[in-house]
Protein backbone atom coordinates (compact mmCIF):
# COMPACT_ATOMS: atom_id res chain seq x y z
CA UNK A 1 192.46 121.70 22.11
CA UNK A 2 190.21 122.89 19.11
CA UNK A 3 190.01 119.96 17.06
CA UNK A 4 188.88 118.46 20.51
CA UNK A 5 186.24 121.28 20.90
CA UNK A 6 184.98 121.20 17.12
CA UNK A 7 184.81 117.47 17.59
CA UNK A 8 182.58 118.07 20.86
CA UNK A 9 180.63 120.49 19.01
CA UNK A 10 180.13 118.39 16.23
CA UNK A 11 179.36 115.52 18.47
CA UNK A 12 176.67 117.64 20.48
CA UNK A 13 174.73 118.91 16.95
CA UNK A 14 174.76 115.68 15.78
CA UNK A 15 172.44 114.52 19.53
CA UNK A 16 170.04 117.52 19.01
CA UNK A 17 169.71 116.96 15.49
CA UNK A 18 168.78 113.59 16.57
CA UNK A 19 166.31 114.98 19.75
CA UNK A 20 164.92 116.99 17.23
CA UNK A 21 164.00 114.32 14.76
CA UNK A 22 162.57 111.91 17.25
CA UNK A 23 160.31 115.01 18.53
CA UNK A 24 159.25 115.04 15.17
CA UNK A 25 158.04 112.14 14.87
CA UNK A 26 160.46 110.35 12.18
CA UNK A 27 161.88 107.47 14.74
CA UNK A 28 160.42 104.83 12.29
CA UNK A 29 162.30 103.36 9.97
CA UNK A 30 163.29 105.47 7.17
CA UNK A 31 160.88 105.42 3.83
CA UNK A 32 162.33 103.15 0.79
CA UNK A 33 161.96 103.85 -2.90
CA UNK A 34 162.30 99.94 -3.20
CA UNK A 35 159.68 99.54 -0.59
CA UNK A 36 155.81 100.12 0.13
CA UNK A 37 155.42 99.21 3.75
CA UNK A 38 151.71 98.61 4.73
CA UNK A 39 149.97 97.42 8.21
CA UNK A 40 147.18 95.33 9.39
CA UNK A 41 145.56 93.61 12.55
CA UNK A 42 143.79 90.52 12.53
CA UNK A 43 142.37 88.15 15.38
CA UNK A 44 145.20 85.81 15.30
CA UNK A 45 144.37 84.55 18.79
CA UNK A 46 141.01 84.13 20.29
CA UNK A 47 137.17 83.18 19.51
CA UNK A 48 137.11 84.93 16.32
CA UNK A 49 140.55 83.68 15.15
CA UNK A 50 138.68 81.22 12.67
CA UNK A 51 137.94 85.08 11.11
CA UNK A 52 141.99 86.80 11.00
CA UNK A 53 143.35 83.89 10.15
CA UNK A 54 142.15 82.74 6.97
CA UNK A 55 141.06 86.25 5.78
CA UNK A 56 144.70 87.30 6.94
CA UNK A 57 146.19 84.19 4.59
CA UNK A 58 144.18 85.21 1.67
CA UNK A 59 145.50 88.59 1.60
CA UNK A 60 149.20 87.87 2.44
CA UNK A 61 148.71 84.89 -0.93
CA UNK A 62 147.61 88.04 -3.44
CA UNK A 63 150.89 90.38 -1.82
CA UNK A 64 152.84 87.03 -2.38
CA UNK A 65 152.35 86.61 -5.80
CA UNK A 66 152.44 90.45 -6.72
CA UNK A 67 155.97 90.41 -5.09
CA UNK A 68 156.91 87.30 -6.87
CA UNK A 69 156.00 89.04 -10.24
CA UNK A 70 158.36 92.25 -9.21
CA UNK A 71 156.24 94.25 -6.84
CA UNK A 72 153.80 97.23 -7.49
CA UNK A 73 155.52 99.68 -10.29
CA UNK A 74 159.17 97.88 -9.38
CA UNK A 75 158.52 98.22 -5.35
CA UNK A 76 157.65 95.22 -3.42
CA UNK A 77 155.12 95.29 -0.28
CA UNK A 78 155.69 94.76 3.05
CA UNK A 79 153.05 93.81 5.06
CA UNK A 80 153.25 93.73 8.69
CA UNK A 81 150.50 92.16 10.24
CA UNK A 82 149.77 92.18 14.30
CA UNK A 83 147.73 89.91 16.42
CA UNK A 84 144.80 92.16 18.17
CA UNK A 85 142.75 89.46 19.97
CA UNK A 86 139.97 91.17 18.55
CA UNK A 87 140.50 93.54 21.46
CA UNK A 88 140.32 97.90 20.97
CA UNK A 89 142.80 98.68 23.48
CA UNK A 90 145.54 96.04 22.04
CA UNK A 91 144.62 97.80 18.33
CA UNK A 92 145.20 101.34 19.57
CA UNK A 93 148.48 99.99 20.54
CA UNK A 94 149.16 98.13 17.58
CA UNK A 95 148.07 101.23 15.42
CA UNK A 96 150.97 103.23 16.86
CA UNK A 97 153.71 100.33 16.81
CA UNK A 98 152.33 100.22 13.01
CA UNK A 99 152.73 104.26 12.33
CA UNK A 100 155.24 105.12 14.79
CA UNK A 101 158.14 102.38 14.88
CA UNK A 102 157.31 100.54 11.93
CA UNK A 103 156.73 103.47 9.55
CA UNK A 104 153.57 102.27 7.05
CA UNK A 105 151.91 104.61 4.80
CA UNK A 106 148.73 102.86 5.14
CA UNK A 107 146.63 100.02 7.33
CA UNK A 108 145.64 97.61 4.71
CA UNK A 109 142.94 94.86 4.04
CA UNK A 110 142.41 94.62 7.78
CA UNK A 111 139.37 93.66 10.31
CA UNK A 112 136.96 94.68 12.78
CA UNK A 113 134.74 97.36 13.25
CA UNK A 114 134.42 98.90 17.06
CA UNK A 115 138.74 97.69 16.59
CA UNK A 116 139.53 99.88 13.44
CA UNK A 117 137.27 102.47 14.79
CA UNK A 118 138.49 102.92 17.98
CA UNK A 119 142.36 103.88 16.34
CA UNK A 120 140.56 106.82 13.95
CA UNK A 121 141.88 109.39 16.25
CA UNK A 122 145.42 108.77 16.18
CA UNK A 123 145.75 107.03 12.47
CA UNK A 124 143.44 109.18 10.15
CA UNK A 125 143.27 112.41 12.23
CA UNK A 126 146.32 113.16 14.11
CA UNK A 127 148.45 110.81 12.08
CA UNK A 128 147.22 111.13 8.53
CA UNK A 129 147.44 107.23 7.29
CA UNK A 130 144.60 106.13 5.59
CA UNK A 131 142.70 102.94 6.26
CA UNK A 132 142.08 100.89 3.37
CA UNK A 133 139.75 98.21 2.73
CA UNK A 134 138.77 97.26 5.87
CA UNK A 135 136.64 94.18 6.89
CA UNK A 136 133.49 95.67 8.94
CA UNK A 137 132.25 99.03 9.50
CA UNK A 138 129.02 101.12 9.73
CA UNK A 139 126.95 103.65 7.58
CA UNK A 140 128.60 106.06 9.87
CA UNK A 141 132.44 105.52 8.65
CA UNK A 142 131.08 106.50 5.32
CA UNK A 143 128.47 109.05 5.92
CA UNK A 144 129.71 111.67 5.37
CA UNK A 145 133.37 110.87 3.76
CA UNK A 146 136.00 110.60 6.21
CA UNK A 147 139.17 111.95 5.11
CA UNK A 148 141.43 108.79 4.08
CA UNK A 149 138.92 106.20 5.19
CA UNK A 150 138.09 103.90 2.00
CA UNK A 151 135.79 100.91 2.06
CA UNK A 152 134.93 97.78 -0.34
CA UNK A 153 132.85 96.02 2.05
CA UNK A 154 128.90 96.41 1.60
CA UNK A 155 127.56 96.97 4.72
CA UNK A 156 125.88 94.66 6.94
CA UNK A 157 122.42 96.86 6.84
CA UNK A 158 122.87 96.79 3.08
CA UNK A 159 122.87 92.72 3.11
CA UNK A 160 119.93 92.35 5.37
CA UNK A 161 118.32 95.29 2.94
CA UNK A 162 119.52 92.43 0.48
CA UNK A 163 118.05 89.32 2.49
CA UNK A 164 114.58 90.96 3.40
CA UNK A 165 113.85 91.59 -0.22
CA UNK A 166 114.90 88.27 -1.11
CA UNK A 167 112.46 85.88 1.38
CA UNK A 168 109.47 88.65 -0.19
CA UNK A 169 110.24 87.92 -3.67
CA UNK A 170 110.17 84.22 -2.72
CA UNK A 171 106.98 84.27 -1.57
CA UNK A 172 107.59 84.51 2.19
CA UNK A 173 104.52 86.57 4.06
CA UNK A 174 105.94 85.76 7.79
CA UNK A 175 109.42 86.38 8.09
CA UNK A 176 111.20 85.57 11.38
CA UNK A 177 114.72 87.03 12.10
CA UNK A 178 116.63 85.43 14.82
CA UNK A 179 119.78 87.43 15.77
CA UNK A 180 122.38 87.40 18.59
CA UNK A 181 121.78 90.12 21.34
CA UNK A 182 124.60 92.61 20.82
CA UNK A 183 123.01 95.96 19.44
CA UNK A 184 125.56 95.68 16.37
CA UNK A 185 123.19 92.21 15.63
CA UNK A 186 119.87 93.81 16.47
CA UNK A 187 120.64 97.13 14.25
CA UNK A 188 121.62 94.79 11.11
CA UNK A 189 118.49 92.95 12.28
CA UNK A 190 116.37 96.11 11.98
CA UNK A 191 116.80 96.68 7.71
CA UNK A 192 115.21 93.25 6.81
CA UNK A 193 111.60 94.38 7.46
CA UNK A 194 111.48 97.85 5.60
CA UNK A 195 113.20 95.94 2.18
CA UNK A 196 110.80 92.92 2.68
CA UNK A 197 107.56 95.73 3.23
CA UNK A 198 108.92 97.75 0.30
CA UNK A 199 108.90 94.44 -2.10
CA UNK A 200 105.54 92.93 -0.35
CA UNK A 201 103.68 95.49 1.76
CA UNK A 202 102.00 92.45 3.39
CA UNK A 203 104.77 90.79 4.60
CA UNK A 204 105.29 90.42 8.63
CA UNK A 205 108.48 90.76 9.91
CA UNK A 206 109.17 89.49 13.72
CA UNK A 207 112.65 89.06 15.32
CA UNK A 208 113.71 86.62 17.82
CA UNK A 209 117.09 87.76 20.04
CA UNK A 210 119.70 84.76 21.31
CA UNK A 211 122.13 85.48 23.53
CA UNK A 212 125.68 85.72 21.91
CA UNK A 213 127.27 82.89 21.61
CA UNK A 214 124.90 80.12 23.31
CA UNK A 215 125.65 77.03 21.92
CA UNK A 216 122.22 75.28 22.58
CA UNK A 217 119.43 76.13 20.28
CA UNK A 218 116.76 73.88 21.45
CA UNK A 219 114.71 76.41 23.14
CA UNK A 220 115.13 78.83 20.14
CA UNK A 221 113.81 76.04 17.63
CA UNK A 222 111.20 75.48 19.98
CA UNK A 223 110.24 79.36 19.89
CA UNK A 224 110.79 79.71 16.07
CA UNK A 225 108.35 76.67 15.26
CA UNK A 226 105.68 78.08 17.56
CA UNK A 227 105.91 81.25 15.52
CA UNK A 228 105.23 79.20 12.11
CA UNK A 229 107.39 81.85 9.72
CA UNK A 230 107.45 81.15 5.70
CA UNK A 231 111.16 82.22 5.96
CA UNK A 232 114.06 82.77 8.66
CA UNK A 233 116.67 84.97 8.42
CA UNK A 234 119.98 84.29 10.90
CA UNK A 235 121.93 86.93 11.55
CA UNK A 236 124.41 84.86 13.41
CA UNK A 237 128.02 84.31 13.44
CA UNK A 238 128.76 80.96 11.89
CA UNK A 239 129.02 78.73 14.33
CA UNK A 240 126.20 80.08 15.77
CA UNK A 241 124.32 79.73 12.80
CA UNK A 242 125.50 76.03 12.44
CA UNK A 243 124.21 75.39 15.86
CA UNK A 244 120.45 76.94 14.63
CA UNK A 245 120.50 74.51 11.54
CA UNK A 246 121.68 71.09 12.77
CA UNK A 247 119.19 71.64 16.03
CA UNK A 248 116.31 72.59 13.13
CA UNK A 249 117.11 69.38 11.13
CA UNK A 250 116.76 67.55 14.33
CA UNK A 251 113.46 69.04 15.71
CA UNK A 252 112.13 68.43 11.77
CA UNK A 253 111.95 72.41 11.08
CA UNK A 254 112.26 72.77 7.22
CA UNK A 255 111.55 76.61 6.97
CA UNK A 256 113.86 78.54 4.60
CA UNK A 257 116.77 79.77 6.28
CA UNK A 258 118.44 82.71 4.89
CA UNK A 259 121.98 84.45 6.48
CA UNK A 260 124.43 87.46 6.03
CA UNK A 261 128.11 87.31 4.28
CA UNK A 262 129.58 85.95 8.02
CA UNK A 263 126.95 82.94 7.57
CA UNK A 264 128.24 81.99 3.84
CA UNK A 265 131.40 80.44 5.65
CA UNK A 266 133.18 77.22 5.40
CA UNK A 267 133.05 76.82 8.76
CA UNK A 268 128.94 76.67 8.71
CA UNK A 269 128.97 73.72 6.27
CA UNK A 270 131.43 71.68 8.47
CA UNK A 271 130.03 72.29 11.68
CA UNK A 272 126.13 72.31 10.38
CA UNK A 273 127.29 69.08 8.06
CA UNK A 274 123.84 67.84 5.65
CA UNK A 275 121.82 70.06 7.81
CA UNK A 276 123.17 73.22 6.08
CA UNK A 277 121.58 71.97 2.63
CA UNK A 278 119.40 74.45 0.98
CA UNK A 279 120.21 77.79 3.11
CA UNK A 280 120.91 80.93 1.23
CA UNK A 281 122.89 83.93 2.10
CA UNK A 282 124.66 86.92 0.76
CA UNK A 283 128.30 87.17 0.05
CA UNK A 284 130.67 89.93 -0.90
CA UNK A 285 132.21 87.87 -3.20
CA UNK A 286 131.49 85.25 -5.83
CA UNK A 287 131.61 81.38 -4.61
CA UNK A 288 135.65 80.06 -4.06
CA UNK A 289 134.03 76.85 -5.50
CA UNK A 290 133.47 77.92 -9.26
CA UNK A 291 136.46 76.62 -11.10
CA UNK A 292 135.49 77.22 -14.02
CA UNK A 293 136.13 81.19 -13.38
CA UNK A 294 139.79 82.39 -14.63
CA UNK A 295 139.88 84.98 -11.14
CA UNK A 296 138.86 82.50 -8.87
CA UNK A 297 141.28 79.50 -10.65
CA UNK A 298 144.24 82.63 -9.39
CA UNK A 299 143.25 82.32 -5.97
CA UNK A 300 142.96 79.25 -5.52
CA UNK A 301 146.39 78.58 -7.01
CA UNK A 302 148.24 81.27 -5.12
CA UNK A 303 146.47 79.90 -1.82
CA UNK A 304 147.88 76.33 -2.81
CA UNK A 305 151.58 77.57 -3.59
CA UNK A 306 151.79 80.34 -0.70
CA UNK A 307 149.14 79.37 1.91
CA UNK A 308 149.65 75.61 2.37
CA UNK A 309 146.73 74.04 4.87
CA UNK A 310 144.71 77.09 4.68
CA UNK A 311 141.43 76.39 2.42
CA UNK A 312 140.44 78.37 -0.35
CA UNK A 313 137.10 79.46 0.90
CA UNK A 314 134.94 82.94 1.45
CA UNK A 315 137.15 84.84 4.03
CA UNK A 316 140.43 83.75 2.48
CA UNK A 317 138.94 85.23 -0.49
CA UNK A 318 137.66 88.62 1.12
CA UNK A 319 141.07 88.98 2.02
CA UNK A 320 142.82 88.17 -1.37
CA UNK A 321 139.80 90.60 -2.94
CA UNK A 322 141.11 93.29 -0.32
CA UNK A 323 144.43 92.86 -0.76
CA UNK A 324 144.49 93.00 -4.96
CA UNK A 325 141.84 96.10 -4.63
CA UNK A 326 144.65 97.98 -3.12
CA UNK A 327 147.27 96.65 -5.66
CA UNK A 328 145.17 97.77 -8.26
CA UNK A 329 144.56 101.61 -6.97
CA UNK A 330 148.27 101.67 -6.27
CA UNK A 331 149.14 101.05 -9.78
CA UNK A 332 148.25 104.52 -11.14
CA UNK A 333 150.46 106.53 -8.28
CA UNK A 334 152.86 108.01 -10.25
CA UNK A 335 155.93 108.56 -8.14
CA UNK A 336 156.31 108.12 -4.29
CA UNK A 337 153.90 105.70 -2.48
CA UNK A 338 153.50 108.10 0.45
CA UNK A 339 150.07 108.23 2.83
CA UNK A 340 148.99 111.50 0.92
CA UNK A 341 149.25 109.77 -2.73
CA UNK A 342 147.40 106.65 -1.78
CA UNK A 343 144.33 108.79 -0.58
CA UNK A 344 144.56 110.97 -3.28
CA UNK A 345 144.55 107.35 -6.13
CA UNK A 346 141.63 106.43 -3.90
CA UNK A 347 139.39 109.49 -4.40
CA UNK A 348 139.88 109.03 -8.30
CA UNK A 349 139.82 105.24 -8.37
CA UNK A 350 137.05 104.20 -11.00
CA UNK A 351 135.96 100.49 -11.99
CA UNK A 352 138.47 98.83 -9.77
CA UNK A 353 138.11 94.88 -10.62
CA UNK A 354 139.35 92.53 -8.67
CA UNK A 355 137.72 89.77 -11.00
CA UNK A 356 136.05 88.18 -7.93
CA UNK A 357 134.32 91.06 -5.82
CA UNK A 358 131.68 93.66 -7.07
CA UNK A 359 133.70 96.47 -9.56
CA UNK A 360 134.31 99.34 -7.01
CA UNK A 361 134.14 103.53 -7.78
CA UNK A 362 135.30 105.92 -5.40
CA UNK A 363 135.49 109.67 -5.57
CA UNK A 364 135.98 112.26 -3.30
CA UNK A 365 132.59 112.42 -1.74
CA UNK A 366 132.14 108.82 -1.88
CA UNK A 367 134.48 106.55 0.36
CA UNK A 368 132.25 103.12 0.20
CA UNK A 369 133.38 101.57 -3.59
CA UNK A 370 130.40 99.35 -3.67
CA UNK A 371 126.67 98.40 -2.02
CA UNK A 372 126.37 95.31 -4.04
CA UNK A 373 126.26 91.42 -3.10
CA UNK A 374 126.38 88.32 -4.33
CA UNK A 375 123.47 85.46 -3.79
CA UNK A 376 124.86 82.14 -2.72
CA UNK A 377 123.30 79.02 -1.66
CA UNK A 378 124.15 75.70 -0.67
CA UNK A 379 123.90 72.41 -2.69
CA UNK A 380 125.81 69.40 -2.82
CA UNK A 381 127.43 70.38 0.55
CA UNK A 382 128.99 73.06 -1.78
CA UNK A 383 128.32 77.49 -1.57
CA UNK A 384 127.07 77.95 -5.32
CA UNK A 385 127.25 81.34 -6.70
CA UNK A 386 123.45 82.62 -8.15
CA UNK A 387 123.71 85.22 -10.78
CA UNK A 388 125.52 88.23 -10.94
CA UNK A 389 126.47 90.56 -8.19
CA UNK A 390 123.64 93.16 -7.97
CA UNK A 391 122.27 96.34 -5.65
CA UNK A 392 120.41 95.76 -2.27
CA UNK A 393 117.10 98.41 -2.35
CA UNK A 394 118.00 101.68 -0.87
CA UNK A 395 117.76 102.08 2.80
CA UNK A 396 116.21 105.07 4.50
């Protein structure tokens, strides 16, 4: 009768100890010496998938090859990715599949803005995981710091601070920006006039709104030759874009076009085909193209042996950069990989080089590792790198 009663006892410990943990929190899996288990949502699925998925395969061929040479310090990543549609709601979900059942220490080299932003509350502030290197974002993530929040990604304003300044040194006096409606478009929109005034106080800057995602441009060419600018700046999504320059080449419109990092795509030069010759843009990254650069020879090779059918262009490389920016800062932890040692190796993270982005510095006031871009242009049906990466003028 008491061995039956300890044994009941026992028993009924053991299920609050249990209650009790799960309460807590801890129903994920357990935490791995071996192991640094990561997160990440991309648009798998959906109108922006031509975004998650290469970006997604560029990152997953840098983890690849860092596992295949032994891991981070001995431990080997795992990365567990999640389709998000591009949707908020189906991130905030993911987010706590990610932290809760699936235990990461960190969301990792993922994208979207209003999608990242809208899991903040639970992942950085009730849940304490930092979000690293993320694709997208506003001067708002940054300013001021936001504990564990670290970015790599110069900021849309900051490339049309980079663009406006750009047409003015090239002689442009009438610059015409056409952007897509959305307010995140029209506030990028907004920083090309003050840099293009503050190089050339007599330039004229006038913008021109499309409506997202309209796929005919003849009205808009129409518009933009009436206007007669020296320059045009897109601030388009790609295919968007493409759609401006191939219905330009066919109305005989031969004014400068210039674009954002989302323009310097792949995708624009096979959808936009010979009329894409010429345009110029900013990147974050230097040009997949240049082979005779020992970082970029690494990428392309690792997307060859571990992403098969996936080309080795921009947005596979913004994820490889993201993804070895990460490995790089993780190097230094000294012990445990845990959510609180990867912020803290973020705030002291100096000259972090990927080889292939701009070098990045953190600290702990400063979150955003780097304002600078690269110039890129198109010639031969190719994205040529132009010179060194280099600092967009301040905004205000």
């Amino acid at each position: 009768m008491r061995r039956r009663t300890t044994r009941s006892l026992i028993a009924a410990a053991t299920a609050l100890l249990a209650l009790a943990a799960s309460a807590c929190g801890t129903g994920g899996p357990a935490a791995r010496d071996d192991i640094i288990r990561i997160g990440a949502w991309y648009p798998l699925t959906g109108a922006l998938a031509s975004f998650g998925i290469p970006e997604r395969a560029g990152a997953d061929a840098y983890f690849k090859s860092v596992n295949a040479r032994g891991g981070i310090n001995g431990r080997k990543i795992d990365w567990v990715v999640k389709d998000n549609a591009y949707d908020p709601q189906q991130t905030v979900q993911i987010a706590r599949r990610l932290v809760d059942q699936d235990g990461v220490v960190a969301i990792v080299a993922t994208n979207g803005t209003a999608q990242s932003q809208a899991t903040f509350p639970f992942v950085l502030e009730q849940s304490k995981v930092p979000v690293l290197n993320t694709l997208g974002g506003d001067a708002s993530w940054y300013q001021p710091a936001r504990d564990g929040l670290f970015g790599i990604q110069t900021l849309y304003e900051d490339q049309a601070s980079a663009l406006g300044q750009w047409a003015a040194r090239d002689g442009a006096k009438k610059v015409l920006v056409v952007h897509s409606d959305p307010a995140a478009f029209v506030n990028v929109a907004k920083e090309i006039g003050p840099a293009a005034r503050k190089t050339d106080p007599s330039v004229r800057v006038k913008s021109l709104s499309v409506k997202f995602q309209t796929t005919d441009y003849s009205p808009v060419i129409s518009k933009v030759k009436r206007e007669k600018p020296d320059a045009v700046v897109v601030i388009l999504a790609a295919a968007e874009a493409a759609a401006y320059l191939k219905e330009a080449k066919l109305q005989g419109l031969s004014t400068p076009v210039y674009g954002y990092a989302p323009v310097a795509a792949q995708s624009t030069l096979t959808l936009a085909g010979k009329a894409a010759e010429g345009v110029k843009a900013v990147q974050l990254v230097k040009s997949p193209n240049d082979d005779d650069d020992p970082a970029i020879k690494e990428f392309r090779s690792a997307m060859a042996k571990y992403e098969r059918g996936q080309p080795a262009d921009f947005i596979t490389l913004w994820g490889w950069a993201a993804a070895k920016a990460f490995v790089e800062i993780a190097k230094t932890i000294d012990g445990p990989v845990t959510s609180q040692s990867l912020t803290a190796a973020y705030q002291k993270a100096r000259a972090v080089d990927t080889g292939v982005a701009p070098v990045l510095n953190f600290s702990a006031g400063n979150h955003l590792g780097t304002r600078d871009v690269q110039k890129v242009v198109v010639r031969d049906g190719r994205w040529e790198s132009q010179g060194d990466f280099f600092t967009p003028p301040a905004r205000h």
